[in-house]
PDB file of N, CA and C in Angstrom:
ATOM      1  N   UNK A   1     103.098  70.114 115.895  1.00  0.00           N
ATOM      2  CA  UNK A   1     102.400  69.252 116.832  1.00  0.00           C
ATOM      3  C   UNK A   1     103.035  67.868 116.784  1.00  0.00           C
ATOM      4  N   UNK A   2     102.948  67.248 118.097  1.00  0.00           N
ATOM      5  CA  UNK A   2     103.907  65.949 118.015  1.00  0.00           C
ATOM      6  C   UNK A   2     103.365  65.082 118.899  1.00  0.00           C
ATOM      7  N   UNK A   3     102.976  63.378 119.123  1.00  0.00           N
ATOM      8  CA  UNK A   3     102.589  62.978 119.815  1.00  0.00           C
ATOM      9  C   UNK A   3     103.511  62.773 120.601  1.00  0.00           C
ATOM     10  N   UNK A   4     103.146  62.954 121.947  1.00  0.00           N
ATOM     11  CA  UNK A   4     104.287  62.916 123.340  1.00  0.00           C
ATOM     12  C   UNK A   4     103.792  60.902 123.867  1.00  0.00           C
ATOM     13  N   UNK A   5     103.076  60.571 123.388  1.00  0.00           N
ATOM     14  CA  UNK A   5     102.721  59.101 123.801  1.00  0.00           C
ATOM     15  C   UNK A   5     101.775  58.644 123.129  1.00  0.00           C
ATOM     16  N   UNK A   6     101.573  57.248 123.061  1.00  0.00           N
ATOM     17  CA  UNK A   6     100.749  56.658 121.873  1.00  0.00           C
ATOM     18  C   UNK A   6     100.623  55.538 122.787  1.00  0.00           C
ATOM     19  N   UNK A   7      99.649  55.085 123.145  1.00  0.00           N
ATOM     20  CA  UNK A   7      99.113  53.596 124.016  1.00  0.00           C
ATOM     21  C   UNK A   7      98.324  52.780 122.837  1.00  0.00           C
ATOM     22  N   UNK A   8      98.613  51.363 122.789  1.00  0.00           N
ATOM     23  CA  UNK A   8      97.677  50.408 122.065  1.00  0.00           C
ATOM     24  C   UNK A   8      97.089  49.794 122.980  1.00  0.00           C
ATOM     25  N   UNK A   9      95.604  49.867 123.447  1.00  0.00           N
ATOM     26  CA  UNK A   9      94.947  48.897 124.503  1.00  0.00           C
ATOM     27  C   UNK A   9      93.932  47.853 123.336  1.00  0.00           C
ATOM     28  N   UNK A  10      94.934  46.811 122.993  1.00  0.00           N
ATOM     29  CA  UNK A  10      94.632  45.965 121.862  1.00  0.00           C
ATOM     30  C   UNK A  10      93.126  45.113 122.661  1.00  0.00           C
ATOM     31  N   UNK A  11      92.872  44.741 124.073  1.00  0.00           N
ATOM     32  CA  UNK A  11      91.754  43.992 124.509  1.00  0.00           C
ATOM     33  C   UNK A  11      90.569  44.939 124.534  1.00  0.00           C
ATOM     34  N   UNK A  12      91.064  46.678 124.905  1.00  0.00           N
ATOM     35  CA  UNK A  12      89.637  47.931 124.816  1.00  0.00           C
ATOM     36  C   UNK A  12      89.252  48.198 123.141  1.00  0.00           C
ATOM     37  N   UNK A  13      90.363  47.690 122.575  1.00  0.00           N
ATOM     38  CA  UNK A  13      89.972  48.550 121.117  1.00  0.00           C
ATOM     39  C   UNK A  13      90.325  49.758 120.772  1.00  0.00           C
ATOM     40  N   UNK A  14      91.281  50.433 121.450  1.00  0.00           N
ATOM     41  CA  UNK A  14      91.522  51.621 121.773  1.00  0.00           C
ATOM     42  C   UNK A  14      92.918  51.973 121.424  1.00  0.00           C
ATOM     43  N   UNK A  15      93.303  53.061 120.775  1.00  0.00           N
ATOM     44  CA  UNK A  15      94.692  53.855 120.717  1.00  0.00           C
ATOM     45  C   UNK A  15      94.455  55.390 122.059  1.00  0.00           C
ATOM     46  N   UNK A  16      95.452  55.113 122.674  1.00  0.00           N
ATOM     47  CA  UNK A  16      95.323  56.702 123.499  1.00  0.00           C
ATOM     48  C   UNK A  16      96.541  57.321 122.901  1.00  0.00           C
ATOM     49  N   UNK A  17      96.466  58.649 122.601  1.00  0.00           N
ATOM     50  CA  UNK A  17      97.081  59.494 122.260  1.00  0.00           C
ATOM     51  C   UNK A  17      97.244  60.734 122.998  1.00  0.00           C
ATOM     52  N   UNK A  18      98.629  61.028 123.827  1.00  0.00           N
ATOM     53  CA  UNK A  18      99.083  62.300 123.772  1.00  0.00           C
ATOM     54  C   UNK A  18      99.986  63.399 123.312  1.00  0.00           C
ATOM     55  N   UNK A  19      99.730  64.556 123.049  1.00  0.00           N
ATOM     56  CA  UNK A  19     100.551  65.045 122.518  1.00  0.00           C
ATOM     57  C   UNK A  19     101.531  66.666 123.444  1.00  0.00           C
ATOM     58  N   UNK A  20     102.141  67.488 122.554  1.00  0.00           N
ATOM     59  CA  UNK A  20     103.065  68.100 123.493  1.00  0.00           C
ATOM     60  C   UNK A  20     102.183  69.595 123.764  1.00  0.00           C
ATOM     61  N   UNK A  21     100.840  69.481 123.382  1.00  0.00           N
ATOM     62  CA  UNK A  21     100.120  70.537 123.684  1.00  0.00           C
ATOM     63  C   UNK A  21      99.158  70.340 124.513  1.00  0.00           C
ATOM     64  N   UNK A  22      99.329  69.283 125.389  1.00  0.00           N
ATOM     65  CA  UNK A  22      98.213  68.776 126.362  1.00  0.00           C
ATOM     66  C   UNK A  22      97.483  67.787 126.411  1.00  0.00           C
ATOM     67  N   UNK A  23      97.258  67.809 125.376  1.00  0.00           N
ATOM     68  CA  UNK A  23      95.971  67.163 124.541  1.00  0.00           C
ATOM     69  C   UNK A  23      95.879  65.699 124.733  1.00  0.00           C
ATOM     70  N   UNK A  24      95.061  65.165 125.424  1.00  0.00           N
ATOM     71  CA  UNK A  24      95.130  63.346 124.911  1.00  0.00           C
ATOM     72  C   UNK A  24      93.570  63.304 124.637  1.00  0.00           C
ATOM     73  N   UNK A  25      93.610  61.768 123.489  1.00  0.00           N
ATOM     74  CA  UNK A  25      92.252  61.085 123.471  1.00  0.00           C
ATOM     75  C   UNK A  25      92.187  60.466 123.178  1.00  0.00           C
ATOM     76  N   UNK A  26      90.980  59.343 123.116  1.00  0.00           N
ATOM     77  CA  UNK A  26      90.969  57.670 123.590  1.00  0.00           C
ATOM     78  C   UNK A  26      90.364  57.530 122.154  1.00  0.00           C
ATOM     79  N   UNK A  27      91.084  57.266 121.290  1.00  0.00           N
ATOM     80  CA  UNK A  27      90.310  56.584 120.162  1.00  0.00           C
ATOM     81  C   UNK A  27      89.980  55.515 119.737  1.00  0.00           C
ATOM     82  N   UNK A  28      88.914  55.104 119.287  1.00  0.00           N
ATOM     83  CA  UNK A  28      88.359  53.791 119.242  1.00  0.00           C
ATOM     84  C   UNK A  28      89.289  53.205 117.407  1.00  0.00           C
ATOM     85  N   UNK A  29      89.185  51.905 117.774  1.00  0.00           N
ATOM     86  CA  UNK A  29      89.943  51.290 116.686  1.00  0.00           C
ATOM     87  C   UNK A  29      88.648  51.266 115.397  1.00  0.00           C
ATOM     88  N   UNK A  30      87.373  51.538 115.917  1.00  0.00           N
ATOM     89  CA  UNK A  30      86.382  51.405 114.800  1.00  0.00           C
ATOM     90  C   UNK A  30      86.482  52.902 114.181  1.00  0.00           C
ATOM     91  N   UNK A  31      86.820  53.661 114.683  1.00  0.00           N
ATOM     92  CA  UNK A  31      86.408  55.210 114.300  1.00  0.00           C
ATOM     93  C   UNK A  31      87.315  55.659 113.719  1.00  0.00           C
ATOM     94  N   UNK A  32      88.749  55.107 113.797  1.00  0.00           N
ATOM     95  CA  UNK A  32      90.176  54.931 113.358  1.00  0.00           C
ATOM     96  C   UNK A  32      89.999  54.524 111.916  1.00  0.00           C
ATOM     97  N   UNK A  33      89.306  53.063 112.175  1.00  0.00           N
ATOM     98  CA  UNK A  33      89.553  52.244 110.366  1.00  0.00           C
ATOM     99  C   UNK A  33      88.512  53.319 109.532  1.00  0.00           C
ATOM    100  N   UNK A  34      87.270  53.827 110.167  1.00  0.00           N
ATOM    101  CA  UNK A  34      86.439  54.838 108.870  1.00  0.00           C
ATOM    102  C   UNK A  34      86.825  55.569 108.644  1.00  0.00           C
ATOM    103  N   UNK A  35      87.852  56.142 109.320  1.00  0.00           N
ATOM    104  CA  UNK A  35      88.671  57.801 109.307  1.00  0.00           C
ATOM    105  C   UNK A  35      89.829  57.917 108.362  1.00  0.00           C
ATOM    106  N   UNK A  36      90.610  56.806 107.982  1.00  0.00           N
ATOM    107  CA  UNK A  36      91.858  56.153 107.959  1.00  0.00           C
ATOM    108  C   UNK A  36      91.585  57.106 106.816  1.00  0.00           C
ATOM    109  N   UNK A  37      92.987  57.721 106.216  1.00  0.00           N
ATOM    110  CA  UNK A  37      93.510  58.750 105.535  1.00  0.00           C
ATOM    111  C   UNK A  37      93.835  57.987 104.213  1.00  0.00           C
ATOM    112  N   UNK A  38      93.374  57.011 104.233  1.00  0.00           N
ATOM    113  CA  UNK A  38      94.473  55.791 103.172  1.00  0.00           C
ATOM    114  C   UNK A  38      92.964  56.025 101.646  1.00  0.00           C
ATOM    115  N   UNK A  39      93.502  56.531 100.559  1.00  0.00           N
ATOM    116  CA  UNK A  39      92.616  56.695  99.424  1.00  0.00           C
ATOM    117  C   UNK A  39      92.064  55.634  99.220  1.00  0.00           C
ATOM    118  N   UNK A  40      91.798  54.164  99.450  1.00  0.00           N
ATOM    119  CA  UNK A  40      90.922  53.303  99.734  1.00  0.00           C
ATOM    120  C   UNK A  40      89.391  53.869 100.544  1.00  0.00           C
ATOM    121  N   UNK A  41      89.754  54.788 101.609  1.00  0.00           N
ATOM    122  CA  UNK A  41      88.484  55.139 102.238  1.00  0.00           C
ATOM    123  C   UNK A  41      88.336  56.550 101.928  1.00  0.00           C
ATOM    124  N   UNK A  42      89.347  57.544 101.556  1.00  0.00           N
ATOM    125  CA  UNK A  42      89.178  58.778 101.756  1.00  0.00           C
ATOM    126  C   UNK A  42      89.122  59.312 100.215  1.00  0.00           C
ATOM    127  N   UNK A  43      88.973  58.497  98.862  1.00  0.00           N
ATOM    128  CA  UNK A  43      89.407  58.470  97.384  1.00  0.00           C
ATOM    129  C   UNK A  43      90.039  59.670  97.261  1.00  0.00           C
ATOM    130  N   UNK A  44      89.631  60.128  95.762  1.00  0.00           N
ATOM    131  CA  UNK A  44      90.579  61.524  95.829  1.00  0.00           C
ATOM    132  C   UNK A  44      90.006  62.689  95.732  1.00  0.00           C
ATOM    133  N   UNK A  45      88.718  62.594  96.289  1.00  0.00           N
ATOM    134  CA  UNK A  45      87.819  63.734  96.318  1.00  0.00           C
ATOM    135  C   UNK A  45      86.908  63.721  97.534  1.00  0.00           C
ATOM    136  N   UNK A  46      86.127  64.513  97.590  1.00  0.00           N
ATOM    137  CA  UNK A  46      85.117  64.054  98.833  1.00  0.00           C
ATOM    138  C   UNK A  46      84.043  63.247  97.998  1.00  0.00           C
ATOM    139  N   UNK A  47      84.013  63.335  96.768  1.00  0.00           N
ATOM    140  CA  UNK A  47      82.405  62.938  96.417  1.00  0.00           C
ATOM    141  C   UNK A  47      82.867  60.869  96.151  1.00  0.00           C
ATOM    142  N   UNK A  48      83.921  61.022  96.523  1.00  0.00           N
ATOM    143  CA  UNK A  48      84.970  59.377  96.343  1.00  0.00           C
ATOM    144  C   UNK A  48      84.803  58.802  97.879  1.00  0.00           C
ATOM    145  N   UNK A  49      84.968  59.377  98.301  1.00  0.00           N
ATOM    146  CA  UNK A  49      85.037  58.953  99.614  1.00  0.00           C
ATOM    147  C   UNK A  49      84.044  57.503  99.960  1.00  0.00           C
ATOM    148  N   UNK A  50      84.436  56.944 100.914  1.00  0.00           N
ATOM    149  CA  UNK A  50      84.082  55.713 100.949  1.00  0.00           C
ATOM    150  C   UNK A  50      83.488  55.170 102.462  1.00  0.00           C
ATOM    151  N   UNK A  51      82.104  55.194 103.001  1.00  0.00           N
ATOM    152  CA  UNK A  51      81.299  54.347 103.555  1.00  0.00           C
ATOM    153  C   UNK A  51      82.587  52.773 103.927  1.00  0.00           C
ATOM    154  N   UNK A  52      82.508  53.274 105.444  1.00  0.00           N
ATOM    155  CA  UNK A  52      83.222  51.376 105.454  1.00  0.00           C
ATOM    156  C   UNK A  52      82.395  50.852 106.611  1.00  0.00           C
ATOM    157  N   UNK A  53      81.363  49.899 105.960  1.00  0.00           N
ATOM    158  CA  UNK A  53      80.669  48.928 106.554  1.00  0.00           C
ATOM    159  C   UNK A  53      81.228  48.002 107.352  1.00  0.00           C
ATOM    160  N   UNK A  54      80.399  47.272 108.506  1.00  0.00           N
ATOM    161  CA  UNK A  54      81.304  46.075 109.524  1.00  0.00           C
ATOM    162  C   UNK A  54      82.553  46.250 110.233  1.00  0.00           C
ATOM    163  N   UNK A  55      82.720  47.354 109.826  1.00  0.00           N
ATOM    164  CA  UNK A  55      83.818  47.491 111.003  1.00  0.00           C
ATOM    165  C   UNK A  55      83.910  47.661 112.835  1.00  0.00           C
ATOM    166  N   UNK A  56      82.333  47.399 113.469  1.00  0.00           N
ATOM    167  CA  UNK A  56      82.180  47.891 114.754  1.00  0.00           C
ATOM    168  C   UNK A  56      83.468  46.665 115.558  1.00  0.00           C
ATOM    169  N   UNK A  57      83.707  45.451 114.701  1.00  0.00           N
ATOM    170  CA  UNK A  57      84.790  44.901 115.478  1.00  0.00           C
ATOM    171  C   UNK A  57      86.061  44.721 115.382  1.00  0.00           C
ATOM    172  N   UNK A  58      86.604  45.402 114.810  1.00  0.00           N
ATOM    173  CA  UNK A  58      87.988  45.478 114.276  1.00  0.00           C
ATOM    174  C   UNK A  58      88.631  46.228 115.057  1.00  0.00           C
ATOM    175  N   UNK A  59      90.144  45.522 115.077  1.00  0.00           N
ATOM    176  CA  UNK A  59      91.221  45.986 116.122  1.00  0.00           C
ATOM    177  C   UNK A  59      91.617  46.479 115.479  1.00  0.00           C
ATOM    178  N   UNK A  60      93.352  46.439 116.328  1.00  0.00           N
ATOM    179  CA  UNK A  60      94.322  47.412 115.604  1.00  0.00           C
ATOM    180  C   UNK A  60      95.539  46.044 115.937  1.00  0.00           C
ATOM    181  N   UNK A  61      96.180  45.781 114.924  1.00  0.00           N
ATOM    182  CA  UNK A  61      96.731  44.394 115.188  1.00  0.00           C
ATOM    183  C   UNK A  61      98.255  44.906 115.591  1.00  0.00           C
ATOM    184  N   UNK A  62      98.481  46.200 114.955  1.00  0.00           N
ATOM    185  CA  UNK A  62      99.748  46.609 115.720  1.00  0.00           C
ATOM    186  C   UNK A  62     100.602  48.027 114.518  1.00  0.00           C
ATOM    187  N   UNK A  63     101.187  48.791 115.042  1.00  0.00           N
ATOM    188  CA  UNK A  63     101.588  50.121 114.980  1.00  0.00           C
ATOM    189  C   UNK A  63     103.096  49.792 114.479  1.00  0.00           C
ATOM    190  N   UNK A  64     103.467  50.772 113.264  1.00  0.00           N
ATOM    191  CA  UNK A  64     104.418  51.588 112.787  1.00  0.00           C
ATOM    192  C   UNK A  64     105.162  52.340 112.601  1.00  0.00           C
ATOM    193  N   UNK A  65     105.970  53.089 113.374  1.00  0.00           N
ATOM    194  CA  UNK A  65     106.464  54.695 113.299  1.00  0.00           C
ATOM    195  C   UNK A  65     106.839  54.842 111.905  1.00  0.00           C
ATOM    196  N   UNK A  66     106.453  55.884 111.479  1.00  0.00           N
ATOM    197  CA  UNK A  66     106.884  56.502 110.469  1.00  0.00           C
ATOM    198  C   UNK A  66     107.613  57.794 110.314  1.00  0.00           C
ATOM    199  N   UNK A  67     109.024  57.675 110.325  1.00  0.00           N
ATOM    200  CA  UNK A  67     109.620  58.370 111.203  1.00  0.00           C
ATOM    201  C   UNK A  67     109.372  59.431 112.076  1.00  0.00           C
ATOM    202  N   UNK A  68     109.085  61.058 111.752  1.00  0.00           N
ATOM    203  CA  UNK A  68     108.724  61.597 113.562  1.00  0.00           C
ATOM    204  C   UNK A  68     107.735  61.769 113.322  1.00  0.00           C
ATOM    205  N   UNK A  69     107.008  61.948 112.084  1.00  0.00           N
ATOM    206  CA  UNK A  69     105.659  62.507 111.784  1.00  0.00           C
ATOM    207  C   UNK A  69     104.418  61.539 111.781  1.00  0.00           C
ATOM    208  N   UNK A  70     104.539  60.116 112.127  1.00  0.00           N
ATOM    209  CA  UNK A  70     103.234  59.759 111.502  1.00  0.00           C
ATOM    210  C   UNK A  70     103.523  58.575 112.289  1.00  0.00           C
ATOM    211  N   UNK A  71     102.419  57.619 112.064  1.00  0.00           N
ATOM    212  CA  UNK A  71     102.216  56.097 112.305  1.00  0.00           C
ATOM    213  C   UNK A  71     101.398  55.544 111.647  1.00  0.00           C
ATOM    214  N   UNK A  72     101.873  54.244 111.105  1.00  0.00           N
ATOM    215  CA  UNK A  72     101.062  53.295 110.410  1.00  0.00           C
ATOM    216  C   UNK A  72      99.996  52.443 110.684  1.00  0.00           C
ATOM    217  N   UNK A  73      98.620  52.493 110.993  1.00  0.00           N
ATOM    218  CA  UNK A  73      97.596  51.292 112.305  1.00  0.00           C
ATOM    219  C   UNK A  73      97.510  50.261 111.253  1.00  0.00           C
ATOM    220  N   UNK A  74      98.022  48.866 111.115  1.00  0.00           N
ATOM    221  CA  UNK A  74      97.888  48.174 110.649  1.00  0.00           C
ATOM    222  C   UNK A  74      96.455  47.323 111.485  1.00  0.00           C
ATOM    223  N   UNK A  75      95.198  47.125 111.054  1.00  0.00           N
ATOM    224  CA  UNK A  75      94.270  46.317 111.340  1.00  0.00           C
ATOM    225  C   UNK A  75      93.991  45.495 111.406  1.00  0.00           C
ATOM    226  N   UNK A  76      92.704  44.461 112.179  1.00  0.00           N
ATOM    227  CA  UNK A  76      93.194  43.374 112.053  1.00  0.00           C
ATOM    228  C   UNK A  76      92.127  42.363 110.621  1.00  0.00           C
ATOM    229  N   UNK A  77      91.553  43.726 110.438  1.00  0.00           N
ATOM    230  CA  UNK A  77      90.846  43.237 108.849  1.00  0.00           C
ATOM    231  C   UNK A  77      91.769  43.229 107.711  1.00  0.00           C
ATOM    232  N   UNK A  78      92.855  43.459 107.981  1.00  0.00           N
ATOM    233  CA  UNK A  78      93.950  43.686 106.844  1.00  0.00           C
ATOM    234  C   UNK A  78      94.278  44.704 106.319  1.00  0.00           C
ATOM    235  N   UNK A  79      93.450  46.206 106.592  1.00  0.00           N
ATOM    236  CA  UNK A  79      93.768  47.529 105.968  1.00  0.00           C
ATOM    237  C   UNK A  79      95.368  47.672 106.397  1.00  0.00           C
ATOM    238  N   UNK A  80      95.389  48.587 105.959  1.00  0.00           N
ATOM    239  CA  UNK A  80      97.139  49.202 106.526  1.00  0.00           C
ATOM    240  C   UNK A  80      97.732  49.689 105.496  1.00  0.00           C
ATOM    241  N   UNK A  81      96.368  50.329 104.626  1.00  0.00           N
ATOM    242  CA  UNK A  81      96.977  51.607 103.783  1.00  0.00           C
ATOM    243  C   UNK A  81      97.058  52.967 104.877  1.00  0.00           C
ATOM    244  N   UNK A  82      97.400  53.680 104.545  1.00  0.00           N
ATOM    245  CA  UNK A  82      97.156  55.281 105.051  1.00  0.00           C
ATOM    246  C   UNK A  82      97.874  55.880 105.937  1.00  0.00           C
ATOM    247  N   UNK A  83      98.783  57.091 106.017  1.00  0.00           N
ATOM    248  CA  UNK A  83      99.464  57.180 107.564  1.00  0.00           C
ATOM    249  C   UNK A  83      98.791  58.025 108.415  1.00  0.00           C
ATOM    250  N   UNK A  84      98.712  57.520 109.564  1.00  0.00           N
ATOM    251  CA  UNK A  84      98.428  58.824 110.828  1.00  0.00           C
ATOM    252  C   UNK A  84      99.163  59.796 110.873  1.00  0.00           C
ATOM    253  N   UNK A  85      99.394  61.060 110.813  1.00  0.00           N
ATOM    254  CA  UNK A  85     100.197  61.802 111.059  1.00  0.00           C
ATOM    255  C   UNK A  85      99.703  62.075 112.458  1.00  0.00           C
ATOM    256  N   UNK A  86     100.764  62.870 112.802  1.00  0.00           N
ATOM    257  CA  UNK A  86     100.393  63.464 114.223  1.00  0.00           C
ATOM    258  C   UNK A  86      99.307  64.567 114.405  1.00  0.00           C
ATOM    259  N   UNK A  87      99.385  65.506 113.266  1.00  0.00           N
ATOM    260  CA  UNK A  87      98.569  66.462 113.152  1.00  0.00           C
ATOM    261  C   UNK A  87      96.666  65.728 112.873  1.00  0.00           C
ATOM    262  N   UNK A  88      96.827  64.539 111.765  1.00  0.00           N
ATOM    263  CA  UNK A  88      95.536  64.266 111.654  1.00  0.00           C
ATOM    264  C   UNK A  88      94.829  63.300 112.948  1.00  0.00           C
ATOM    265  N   UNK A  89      95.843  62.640 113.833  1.00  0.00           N
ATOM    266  CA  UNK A  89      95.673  62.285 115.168  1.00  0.00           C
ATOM    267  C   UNK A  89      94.708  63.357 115.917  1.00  0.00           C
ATOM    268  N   UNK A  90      95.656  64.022 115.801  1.00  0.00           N
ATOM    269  CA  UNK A  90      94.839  65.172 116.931  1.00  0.00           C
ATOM    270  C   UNK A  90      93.674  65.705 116.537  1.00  0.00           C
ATOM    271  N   UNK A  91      93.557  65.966 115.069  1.00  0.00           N
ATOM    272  CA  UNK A  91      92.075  66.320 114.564  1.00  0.00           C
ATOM    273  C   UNK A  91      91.086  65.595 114.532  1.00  0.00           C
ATOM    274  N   UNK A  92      91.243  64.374 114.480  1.00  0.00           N
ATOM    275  CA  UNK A  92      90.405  63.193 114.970  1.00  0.00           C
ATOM    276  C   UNK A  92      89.684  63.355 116.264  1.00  0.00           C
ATOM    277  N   UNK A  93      91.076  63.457 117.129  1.00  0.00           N
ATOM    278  CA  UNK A  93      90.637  63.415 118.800  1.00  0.00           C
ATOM    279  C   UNK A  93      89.362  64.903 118.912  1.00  0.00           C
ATOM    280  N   UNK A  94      89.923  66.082 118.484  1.00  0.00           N
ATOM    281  CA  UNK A  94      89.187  67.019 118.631  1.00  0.00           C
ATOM    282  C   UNK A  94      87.961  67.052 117.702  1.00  0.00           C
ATOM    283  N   UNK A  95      87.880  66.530 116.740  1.00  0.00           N
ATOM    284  CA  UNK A  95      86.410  66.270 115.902  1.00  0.00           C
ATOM    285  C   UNK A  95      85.943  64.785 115.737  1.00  0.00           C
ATOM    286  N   UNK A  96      86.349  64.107 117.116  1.00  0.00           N
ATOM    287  CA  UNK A  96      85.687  62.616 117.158  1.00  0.00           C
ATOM    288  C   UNK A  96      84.115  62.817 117.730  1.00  0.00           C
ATOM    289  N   UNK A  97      83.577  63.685 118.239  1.00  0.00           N
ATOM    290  CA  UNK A  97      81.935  63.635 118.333  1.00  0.00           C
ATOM    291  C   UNK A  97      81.609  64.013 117.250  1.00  0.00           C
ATOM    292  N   UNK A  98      81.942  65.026 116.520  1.00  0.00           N
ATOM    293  CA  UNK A  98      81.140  65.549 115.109  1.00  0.00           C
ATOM    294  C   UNK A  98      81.404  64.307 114.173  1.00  0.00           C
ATOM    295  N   UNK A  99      82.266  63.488 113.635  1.00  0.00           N
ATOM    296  CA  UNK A  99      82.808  63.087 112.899  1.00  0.00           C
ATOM    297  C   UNK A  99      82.033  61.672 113.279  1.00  0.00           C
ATOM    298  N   UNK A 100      81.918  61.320 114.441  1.00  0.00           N
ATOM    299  CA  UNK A 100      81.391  60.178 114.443  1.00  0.00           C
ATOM    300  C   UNK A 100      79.904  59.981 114.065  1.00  0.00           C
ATOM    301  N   UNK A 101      79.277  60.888 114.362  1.00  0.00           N
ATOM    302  CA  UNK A 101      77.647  61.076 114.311  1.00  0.00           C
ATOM    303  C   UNK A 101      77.505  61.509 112.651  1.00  0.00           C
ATOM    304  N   UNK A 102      78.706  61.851 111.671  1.00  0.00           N
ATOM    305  CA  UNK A 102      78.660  62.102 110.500  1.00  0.00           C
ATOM    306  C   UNK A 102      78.008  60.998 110.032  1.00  0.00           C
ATOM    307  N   UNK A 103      79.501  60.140 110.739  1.00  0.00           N
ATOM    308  CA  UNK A 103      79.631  58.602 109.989  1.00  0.00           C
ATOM    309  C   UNK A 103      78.411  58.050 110.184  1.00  0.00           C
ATOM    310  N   UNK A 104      78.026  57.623 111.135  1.00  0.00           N
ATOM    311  CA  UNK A 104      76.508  57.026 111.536  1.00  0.00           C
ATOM    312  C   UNK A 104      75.299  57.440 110.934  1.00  0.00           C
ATOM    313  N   UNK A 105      75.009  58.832 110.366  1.00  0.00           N
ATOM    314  CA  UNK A 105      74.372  59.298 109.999  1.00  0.00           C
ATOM    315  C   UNK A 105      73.919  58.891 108.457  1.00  0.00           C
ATOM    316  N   UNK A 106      75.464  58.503 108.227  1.00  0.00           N
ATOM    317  CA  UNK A 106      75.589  58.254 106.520  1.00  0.00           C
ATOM    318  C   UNK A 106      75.550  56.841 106.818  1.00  0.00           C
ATOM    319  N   UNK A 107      75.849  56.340 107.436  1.00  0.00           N
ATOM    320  CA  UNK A 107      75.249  54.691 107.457  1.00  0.00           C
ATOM    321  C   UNK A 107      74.062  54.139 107.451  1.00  0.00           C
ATOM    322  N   UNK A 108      73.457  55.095 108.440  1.00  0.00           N
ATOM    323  CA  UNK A 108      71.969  54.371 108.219  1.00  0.00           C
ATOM    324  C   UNK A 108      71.152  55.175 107.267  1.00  0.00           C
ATOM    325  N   UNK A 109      71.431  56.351 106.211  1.00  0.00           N
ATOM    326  CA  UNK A 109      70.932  56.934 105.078  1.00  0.00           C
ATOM    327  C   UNK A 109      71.352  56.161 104.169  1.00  0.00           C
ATOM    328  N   UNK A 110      72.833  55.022 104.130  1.00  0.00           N
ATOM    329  CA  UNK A 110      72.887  54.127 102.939  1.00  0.00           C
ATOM    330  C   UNK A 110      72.352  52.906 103.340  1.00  0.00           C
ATOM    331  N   UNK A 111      71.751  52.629 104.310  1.00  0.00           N
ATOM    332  CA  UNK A 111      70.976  51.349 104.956  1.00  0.00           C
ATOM    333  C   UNK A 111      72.399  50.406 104.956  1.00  0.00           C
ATOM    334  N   UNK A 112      73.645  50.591 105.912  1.00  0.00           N
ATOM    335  CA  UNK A 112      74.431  49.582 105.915  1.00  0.00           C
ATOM    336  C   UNK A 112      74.733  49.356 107.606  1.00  0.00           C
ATOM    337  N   UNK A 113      75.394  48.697 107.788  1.00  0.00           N
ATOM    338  CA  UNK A 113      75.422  48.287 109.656  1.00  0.00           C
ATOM    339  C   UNK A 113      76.951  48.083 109.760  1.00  0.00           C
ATOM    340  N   UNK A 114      77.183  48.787 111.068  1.00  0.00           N
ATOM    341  CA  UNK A 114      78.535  48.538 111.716  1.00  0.00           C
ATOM    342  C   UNK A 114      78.713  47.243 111.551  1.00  0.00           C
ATOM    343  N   UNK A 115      77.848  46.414 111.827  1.00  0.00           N
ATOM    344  CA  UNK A 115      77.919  45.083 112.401  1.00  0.00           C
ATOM    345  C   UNK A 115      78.644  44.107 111.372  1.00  0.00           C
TER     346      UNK A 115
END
């Protein structure tokens, strides 16, 4: 799997992603930084894993290739551990309703706010 195009709409908040199997989707730069693959948010287990509070306003301050497989979202909170691969791109796009209502779910069960 390979992304065929990658858009930064730095004023929507948004990465669009397509790839060579059809596929595009509009990902939000907030759903991006909780998702981010980087062991800061994802530790090294699931029971590590990491809740990231305040992020409903955070950009994406600007992108990396990493050579064919991946990209770097450097933020504009300063993260810019973790790589996108192309493959976890697309799993995002296709489990961004489940995945988001995870996240939310576990936010307001740890009483913390996007905000």
């Amino acid at each position: 799997m390979r992304a065929t195009e990658i858009r930064l709409k730095r004023a929507e908040k948004i990465l669009e992603v397509s790839f060579d199997d059809g596929a595009s989707f509009r990902l939000p730069a907030e759903y991006l930084r909780v998702e981010s693959p980087s062991a800061e948010v994802q530790g090294h287990s699931p029971e590590q894993r990491q809740l990231v509070a305040g992020a409903a306003g955070v950009g994406i301050s600007r992108l990396e290739p990493v050579g064919n497989y991946a990209v770097r979202i450097v933020f504009d909170d300063g993260h810019d551990t973790g790589l996108f691969s192309w493959s976890y791109l697309h799993e995002l796009g296709r489990e961004q309703a489940i995945r988001w209502k995870r996240y939310i779910d576990a936010m307001a069960k740890a009483g913390l706010s996007r905000q």
